[in-house]
N, C-alpha and C. Protein backbone atom coordinates (compact mmCIF):
# COMPACT_ATOMS: atom_id res chain seq x y z
N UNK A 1 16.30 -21.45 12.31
CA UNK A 1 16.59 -20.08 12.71
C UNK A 1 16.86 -19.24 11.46
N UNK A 2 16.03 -17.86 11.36
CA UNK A 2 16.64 -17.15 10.21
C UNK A 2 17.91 -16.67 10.18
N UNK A 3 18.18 -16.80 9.13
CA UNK A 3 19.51 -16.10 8.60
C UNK A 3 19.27 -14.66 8.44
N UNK A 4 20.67 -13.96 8.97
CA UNK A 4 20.70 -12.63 8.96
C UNK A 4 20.22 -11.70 7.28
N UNK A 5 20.19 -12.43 6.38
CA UNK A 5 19.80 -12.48 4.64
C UNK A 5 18.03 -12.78 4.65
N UNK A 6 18.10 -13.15 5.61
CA UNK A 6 16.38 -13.28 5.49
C UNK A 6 15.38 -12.40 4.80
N UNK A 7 14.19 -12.96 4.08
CA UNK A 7 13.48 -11.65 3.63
C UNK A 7 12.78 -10.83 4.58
N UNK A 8 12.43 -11.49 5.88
CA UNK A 8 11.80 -10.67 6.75
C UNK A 8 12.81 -9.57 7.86
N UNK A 9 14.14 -9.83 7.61
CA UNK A 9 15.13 -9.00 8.11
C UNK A 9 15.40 -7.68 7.51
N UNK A 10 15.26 -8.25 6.05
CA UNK A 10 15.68 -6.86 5.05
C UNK A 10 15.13 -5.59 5.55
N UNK A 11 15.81 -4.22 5.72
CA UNK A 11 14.99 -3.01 5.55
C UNK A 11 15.27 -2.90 7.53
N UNK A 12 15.43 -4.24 7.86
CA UNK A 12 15.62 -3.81 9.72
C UNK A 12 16.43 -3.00 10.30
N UNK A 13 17.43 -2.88 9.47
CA UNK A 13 18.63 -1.75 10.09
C UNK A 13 18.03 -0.46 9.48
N UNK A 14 17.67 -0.16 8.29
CA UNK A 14 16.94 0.83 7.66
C UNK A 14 15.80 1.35 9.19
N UNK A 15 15.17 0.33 8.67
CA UNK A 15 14.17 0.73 9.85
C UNK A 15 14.26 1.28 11.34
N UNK A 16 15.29 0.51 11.94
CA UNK A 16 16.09 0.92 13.41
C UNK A 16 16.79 1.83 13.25
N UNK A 17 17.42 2.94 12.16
CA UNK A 17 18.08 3.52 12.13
C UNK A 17 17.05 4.70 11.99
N UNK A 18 16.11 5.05 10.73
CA UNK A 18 14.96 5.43 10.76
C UNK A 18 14.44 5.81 12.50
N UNK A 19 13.79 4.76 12.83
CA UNK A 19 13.25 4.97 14.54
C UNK A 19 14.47 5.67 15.65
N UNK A 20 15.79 5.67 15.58
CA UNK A 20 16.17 5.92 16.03
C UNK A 20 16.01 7.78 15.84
N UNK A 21 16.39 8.17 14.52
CA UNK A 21 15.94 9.29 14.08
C UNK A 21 14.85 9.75 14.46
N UNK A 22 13.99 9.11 14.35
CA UNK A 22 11.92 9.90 14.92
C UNK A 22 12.39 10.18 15.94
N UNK A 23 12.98 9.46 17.00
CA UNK A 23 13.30 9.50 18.43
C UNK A 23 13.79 10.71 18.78
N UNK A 24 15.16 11.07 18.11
CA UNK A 24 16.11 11.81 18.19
C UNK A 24 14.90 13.12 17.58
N UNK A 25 14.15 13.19 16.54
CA UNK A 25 13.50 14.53 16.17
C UNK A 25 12.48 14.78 17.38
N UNK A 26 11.42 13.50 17.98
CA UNK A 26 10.47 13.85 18.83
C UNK A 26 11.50 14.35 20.08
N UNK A 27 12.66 13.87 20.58
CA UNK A 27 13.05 14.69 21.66
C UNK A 27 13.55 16.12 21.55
N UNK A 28 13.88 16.72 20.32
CA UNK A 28 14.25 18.09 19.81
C UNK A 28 13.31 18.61 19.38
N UNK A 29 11.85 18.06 19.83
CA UNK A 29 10.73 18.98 19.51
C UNK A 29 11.04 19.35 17.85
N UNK A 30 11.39 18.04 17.07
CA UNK A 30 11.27 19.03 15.54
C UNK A 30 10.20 18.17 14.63
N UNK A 31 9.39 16.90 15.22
CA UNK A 31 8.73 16.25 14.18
C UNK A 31 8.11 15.16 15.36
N UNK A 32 7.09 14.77 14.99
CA UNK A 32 6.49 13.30 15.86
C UNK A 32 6.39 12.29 14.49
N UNK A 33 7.37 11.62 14.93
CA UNK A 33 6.81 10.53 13.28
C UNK A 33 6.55 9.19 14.12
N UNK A 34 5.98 8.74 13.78
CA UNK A 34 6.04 7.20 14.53
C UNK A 34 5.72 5.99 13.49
N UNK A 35 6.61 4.45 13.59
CA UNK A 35 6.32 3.94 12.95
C UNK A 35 4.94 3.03 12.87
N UNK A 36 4.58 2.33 11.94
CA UNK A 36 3.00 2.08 11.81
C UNK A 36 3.50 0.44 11.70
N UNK A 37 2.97 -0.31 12.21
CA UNK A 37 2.78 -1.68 12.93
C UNK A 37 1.95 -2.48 11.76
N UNK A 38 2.48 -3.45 10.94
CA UNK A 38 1.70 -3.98 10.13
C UNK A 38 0.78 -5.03 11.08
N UNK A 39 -0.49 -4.69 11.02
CA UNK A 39 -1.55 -5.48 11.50
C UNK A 39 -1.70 -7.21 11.15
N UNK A 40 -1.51 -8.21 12.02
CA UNK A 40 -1.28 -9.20 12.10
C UNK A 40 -2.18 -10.16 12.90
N UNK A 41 -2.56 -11.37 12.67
CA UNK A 41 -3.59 -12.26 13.63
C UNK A 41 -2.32 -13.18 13.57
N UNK A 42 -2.34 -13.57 15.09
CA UNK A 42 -0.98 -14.66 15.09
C UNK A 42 -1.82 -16.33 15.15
N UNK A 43 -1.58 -17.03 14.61
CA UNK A 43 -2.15 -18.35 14.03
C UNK A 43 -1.68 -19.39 15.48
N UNK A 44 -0.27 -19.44 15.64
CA UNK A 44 0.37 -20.20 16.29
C UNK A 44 1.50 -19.70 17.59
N UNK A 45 1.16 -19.65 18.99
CA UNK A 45 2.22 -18.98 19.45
C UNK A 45 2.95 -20.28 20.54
N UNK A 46 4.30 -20.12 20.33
CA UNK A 46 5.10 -20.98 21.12
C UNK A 46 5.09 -20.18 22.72
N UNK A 47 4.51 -20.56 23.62
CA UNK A 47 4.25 -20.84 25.06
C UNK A 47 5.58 -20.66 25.94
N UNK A 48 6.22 -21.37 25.75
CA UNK A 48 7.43 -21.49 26.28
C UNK A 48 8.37 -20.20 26.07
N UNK A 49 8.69 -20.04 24.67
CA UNK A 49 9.55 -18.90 23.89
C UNK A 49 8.65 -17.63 24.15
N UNK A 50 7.69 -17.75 24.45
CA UNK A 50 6.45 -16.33 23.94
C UNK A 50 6.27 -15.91 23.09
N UNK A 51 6.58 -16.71 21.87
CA UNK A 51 6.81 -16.51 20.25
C UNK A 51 5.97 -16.59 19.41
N UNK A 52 5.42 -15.43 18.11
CA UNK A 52 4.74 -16.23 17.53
C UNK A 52 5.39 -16.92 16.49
N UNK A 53 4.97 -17.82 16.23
CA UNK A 53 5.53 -18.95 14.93
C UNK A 53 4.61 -19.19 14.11
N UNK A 54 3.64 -18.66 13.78
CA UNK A 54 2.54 -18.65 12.56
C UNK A 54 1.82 -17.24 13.07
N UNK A 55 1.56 -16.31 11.53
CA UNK A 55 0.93 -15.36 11.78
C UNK A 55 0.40 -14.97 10.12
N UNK A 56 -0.67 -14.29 10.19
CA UNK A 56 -1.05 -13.94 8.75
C UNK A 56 -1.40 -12.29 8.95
N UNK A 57 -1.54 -11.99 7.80
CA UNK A 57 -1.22 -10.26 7.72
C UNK A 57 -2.93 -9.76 7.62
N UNK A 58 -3.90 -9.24 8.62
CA UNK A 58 -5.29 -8.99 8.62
C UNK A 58 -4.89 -7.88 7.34
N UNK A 59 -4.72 -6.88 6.87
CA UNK A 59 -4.96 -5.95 5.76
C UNK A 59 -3.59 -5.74 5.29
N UNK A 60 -3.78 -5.05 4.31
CA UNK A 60 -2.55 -4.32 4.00
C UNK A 60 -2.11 -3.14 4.22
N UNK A 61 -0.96 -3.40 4.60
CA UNK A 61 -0.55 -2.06 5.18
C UNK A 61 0.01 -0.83 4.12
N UNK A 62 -0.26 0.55 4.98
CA UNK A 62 -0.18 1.50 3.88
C UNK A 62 1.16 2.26 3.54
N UNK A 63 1.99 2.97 4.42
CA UNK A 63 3.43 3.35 4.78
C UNK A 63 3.82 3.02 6.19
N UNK A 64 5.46 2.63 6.30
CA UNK A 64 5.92 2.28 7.71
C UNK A 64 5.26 3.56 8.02
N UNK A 65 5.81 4.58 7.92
CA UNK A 65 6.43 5.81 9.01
C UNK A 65 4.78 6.86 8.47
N UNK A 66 4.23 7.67 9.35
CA UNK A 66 3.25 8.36 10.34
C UNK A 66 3.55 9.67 10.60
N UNK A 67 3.44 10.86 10.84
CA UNK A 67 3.49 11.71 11.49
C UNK A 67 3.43 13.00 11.46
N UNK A 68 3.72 14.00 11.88
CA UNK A 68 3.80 15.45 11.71
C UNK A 68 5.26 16.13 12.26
N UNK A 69 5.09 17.24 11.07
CA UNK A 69 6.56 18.20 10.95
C UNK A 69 6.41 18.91 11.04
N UNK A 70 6.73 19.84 12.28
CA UNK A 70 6.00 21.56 12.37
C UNK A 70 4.77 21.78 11.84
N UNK A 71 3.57 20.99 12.04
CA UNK A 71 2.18 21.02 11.70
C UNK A 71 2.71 20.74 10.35
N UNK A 72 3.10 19.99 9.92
CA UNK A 72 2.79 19.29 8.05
C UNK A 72 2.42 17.35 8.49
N UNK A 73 1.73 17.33 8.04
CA UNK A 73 1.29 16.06 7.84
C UNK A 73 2.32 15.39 6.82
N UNK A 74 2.78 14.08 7.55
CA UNK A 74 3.62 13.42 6.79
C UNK A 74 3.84 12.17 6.37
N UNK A 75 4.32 11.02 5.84
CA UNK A 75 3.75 9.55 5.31
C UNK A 75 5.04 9.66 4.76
N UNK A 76 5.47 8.66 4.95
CA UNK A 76 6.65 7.51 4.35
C UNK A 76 6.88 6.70 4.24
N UNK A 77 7.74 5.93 3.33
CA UNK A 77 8.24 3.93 3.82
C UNK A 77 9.69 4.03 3.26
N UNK A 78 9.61 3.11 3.80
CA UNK A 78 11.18 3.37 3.63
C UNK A 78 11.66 1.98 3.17
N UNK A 79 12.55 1.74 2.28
CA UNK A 79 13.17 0.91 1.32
C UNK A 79 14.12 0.51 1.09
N UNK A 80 14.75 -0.61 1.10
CA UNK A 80 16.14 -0.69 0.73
C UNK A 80 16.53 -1.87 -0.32
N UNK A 81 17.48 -1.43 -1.25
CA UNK A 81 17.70 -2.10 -2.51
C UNK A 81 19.15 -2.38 -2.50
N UNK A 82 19.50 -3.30 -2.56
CA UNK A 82 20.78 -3.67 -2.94
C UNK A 82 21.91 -3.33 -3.92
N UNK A 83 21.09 -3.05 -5.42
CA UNK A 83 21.77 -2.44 -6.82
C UNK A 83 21.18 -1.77 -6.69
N UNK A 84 21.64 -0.99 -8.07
CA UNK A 84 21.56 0.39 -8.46
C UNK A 84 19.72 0.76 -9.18
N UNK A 85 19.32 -0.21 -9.30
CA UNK A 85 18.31 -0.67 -10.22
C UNK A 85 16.95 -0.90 -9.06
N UNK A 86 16.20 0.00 -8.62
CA UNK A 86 14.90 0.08 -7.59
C UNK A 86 13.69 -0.43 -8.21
N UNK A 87 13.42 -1.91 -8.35
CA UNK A 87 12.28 -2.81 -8.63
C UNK A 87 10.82 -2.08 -7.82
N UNK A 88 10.18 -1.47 -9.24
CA UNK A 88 9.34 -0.97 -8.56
C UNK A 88 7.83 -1.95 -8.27
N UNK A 89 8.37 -3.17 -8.09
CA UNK A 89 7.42 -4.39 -7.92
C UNK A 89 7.56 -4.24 -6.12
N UNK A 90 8.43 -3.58 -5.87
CA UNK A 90 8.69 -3.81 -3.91
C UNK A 90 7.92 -2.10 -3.62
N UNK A 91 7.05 -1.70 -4.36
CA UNK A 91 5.92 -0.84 -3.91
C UNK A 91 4.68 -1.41 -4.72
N UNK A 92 3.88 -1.05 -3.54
CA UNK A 92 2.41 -1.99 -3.93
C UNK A 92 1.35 -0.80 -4.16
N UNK A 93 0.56 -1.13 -5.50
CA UNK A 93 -0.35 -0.58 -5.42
C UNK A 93 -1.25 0.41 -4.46
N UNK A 94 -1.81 -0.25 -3.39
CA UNK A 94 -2.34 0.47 -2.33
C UNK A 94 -1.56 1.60 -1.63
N UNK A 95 -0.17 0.68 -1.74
CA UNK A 95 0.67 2.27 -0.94
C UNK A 95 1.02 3.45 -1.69
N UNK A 96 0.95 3.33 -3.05
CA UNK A 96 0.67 4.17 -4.37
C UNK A 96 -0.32 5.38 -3.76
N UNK A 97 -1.39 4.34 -4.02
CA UNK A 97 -3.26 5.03 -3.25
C UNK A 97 -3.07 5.73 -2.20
N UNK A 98 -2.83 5.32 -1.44
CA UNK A 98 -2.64 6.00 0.01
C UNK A 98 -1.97 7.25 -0.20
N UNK A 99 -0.78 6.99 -0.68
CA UNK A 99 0.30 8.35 -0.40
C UNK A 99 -0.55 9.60 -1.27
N UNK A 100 -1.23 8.85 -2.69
CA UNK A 100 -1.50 10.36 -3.87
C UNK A 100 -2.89 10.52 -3.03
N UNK A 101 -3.67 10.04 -2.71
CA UNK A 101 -4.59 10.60 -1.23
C UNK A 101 -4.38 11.88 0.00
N UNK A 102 -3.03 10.68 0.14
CA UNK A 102 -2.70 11.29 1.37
C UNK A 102 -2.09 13.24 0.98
N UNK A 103 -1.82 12.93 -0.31
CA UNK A 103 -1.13 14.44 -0.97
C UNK A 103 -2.13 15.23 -0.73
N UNK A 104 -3.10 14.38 -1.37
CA UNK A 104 -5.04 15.45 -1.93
C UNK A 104 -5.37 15.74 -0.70
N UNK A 105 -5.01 15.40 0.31
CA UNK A 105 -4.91 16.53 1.77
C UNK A 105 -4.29 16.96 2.02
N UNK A 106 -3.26 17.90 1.03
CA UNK A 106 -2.45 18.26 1.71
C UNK A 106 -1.19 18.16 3.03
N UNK A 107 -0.91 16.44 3.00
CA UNK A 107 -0.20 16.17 3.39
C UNK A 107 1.38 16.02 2.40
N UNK A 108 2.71 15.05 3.01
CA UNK A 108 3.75 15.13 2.59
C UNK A 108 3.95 13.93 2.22
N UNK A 109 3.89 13.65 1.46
CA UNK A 109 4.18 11.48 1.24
C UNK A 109 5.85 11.37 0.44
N UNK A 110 6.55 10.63 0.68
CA UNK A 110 7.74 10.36 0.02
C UNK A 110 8.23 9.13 0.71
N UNK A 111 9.35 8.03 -0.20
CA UNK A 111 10.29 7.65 0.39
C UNK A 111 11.15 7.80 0.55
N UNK A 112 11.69 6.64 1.68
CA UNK A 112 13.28 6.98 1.98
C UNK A 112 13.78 5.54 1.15
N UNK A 113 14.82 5.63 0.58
CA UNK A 113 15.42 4.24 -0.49
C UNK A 113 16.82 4.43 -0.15
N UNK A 114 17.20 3.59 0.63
CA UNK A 114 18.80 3.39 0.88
C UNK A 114 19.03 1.93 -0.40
N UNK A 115 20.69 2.72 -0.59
CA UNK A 115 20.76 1.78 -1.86
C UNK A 115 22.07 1.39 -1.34
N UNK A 116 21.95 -0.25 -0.69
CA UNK A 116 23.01 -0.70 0.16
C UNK A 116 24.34 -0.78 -0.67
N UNK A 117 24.51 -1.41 -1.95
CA UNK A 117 25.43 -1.73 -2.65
C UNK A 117 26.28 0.22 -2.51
N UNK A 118 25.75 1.14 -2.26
CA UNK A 118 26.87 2.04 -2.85
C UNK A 118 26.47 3.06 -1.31
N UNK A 119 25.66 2.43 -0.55
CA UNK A 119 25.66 3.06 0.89
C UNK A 119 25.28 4.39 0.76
N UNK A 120 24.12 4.38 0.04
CA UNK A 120 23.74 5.61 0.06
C UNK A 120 21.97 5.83 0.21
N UNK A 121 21.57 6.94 1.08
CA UNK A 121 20.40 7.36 1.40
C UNK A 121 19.60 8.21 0.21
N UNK A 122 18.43 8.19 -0.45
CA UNK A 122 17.72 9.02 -0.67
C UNK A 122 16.24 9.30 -0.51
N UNK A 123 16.16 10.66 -0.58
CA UNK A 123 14.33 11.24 -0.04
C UNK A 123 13.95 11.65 -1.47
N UNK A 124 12.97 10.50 -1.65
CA UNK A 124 12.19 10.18 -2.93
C UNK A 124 10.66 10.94 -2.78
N UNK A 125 10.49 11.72 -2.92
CA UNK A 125 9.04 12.24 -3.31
C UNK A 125 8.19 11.57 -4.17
N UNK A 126 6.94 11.70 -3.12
CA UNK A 126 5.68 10.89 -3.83
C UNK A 126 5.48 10.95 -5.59
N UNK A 127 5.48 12.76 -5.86
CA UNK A 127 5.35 12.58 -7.02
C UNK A 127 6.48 12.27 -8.08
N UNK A 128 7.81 11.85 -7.54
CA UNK A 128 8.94 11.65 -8.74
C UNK A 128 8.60 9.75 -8.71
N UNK A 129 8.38 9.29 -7.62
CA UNK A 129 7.91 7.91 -7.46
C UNK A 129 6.24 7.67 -8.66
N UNK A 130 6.00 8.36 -8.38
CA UNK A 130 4.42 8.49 -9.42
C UNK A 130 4.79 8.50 -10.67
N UNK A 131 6.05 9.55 -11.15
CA UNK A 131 6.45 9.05 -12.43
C UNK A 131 6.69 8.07 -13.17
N UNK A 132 7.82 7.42 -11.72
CA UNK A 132 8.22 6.05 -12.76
C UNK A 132 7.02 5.01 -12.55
N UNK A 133 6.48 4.92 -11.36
CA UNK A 133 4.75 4.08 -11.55
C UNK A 133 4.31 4.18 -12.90
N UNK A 134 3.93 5.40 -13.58
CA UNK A 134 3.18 5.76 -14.26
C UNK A 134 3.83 5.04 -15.54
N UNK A 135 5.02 5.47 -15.79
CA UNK A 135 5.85 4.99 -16.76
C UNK A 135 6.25 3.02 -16.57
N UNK A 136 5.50 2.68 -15.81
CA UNK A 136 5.58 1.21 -15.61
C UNK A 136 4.43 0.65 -16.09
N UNK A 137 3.65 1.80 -15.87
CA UNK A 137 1.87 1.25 -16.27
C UNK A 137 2.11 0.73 -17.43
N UNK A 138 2.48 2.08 -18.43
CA UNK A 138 2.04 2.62 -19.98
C UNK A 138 2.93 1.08 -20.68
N UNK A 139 3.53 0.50 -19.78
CA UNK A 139 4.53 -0.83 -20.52
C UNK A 139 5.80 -0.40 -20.29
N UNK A 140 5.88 0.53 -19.72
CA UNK A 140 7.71 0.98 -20.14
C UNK A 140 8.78 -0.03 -18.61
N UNK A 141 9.74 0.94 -18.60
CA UNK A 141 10.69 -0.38 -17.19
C UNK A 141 9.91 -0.25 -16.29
N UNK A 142 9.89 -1.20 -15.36
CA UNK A 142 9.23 -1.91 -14.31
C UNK A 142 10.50 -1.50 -13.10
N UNK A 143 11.38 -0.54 -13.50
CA UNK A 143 11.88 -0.25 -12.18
C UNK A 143 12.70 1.12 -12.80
N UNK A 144 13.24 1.89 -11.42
CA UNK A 144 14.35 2.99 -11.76
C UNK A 144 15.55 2.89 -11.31
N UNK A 145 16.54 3.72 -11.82
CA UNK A 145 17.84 3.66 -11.58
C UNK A 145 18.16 4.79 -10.21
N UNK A 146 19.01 4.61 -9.87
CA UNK A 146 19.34 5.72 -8.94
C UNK A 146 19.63 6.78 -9.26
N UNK A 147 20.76 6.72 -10.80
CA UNK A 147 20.68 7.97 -11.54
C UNK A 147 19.39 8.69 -11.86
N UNK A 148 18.66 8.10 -11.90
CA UNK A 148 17.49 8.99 -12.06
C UNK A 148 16.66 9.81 -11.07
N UNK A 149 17.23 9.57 -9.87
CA UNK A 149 16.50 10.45 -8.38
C UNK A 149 17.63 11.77 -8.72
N UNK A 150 16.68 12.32 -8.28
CA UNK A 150 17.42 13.70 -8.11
C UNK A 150 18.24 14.04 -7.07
N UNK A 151 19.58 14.20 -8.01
CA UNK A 151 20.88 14.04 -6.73
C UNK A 151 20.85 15.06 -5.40
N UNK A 152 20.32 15.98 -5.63
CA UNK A 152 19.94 16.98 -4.63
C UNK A 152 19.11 16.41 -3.55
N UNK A 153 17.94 15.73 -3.80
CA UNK A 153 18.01 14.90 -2.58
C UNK A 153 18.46 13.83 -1.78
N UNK A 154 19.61 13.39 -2.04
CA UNK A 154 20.55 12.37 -1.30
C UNK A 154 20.62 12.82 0.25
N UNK A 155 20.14 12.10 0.71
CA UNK A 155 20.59 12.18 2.36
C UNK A 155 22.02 12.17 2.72
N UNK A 156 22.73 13.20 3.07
CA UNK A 156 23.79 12.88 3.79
C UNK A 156 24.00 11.86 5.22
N UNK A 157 25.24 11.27 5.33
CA UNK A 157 25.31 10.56 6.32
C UNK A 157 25.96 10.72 7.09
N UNK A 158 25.41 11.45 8.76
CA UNK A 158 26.12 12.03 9.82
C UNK A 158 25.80 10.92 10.96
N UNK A 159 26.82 10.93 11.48
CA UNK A 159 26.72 10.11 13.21
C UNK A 159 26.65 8.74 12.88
N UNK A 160 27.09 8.16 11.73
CA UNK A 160 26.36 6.88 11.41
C UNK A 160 25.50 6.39 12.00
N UNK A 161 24.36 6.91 12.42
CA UNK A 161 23.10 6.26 13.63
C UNK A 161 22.11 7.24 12.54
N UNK A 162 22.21 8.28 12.55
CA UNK A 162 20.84 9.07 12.17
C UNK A 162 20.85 9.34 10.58
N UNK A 163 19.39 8.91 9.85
CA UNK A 163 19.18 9.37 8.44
C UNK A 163 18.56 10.92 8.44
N UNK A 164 19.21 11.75 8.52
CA UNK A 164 18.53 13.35 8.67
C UNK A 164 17.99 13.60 7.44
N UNK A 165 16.52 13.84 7.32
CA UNK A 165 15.42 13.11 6.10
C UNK A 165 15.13 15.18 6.26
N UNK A 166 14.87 15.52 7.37
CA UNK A 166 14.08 16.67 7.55
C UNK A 166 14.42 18.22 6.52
N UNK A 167 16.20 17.68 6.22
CA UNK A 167 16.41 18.98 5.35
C UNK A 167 16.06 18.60 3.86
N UNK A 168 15.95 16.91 3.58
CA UNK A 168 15.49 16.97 1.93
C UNK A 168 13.89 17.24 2.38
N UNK A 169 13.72 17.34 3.36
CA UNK A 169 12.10 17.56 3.21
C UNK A 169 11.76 18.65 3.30
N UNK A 170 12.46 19.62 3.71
CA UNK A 170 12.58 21.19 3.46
C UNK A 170 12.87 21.49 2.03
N UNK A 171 14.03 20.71 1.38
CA UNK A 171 13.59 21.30 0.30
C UNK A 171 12.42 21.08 -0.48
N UNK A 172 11.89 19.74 -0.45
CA UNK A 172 11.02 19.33 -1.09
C UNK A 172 10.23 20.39 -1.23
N UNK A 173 9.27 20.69 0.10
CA UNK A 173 8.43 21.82 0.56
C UNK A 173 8.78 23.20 -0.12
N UNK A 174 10.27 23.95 -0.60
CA UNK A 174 10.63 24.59 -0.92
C UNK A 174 9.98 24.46 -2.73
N UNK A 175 10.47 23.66 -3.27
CA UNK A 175 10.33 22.99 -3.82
C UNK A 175 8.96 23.00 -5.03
N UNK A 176 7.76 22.78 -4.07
CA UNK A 176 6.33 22.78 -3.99
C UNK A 176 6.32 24.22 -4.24
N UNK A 177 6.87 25.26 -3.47
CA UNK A 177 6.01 26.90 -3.64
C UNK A 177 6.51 26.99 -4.48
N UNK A 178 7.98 26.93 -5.28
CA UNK A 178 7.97 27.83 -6.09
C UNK A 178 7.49 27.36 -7.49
């Protein structure tokens, strides 16, 4: 039985807390986000349990989270790190691709990175994430600090249930025009 430390657990409360939020925006008519289902062929399923117990991953997947914000096209994943120190080895290439794509249409790409050790939320934009990529390429650190996100977008934490993502994403957008 997994342990609650498991690697396939990590990011689950992130995530349920996340979905709970889409929920809470699609019923206030302020956003449809929905999460995106990593595509899977199940190898082995236990009968009895209805379980699968062997499964392999058909592609790779591109961001959890999907959707639209008052007509803005939007893309996210969402992350969670333990220290202060965001290993940028736990973003993959392709989801790199996808998101600076997904920009070149004029969509919204960013993450969300909760940083458990100090319990705190932030809304990471595609292109401040592109920086430190970029700066990983050229040889330099292979990860960022938290000091280095821009404190202005820290998610505050209300209701302890909901990550309210929508006002750093206003500014973001703000942000962009000027």
């Amino acid at each position: 039985m997994p342990s609650w430390k498991s690697r396939g657990l990590r990011g689950s409360v992130l995530e349920e807390a996340l979905n709970i939020t889409n929920e809470k925006y699609r019923q206030e008519k302020l956003a449809l986000v929905q999460k995106i289902p990593t595509p899977i062929t199940p190898i082995e399923i236990d009968q009895e349990k209805h379980q699968i117990t062997l499964a392999y991953f058909e592609q790779k997947s591109t961001v959890d989270y999907i959707g639209s914000v008052q007509g803005i096209p939007v893309c996210f994943d969402a992350k969670e790190c333990a220290t202060d120190t965001f290993p940028l080895q736990n973003i993959h290439e392709h989801q790199m691709k996808f998101m600076k794509e997904f920009e070149q249409q004029k969509g919204v790409a960013f993450f969300i990175i909760y940083f458990s050790g100090v319990d705190e939320y932030y809304y990471v934009p595609y292109r401040d994430v592109s920086i430190f990529w970029d700066r990983s390429q050229k040889g330099g650190r292979k990860s960022f600090r938290r000091e280095e996100l821009h404190a202005g977008y820290r998610i505050p934490f209300r209701n302890q249930i909901y990550i309210h993502y929508l006002e750093m994403l206003l500014k973001d957008l703000e942000s962009r025009e000027s």
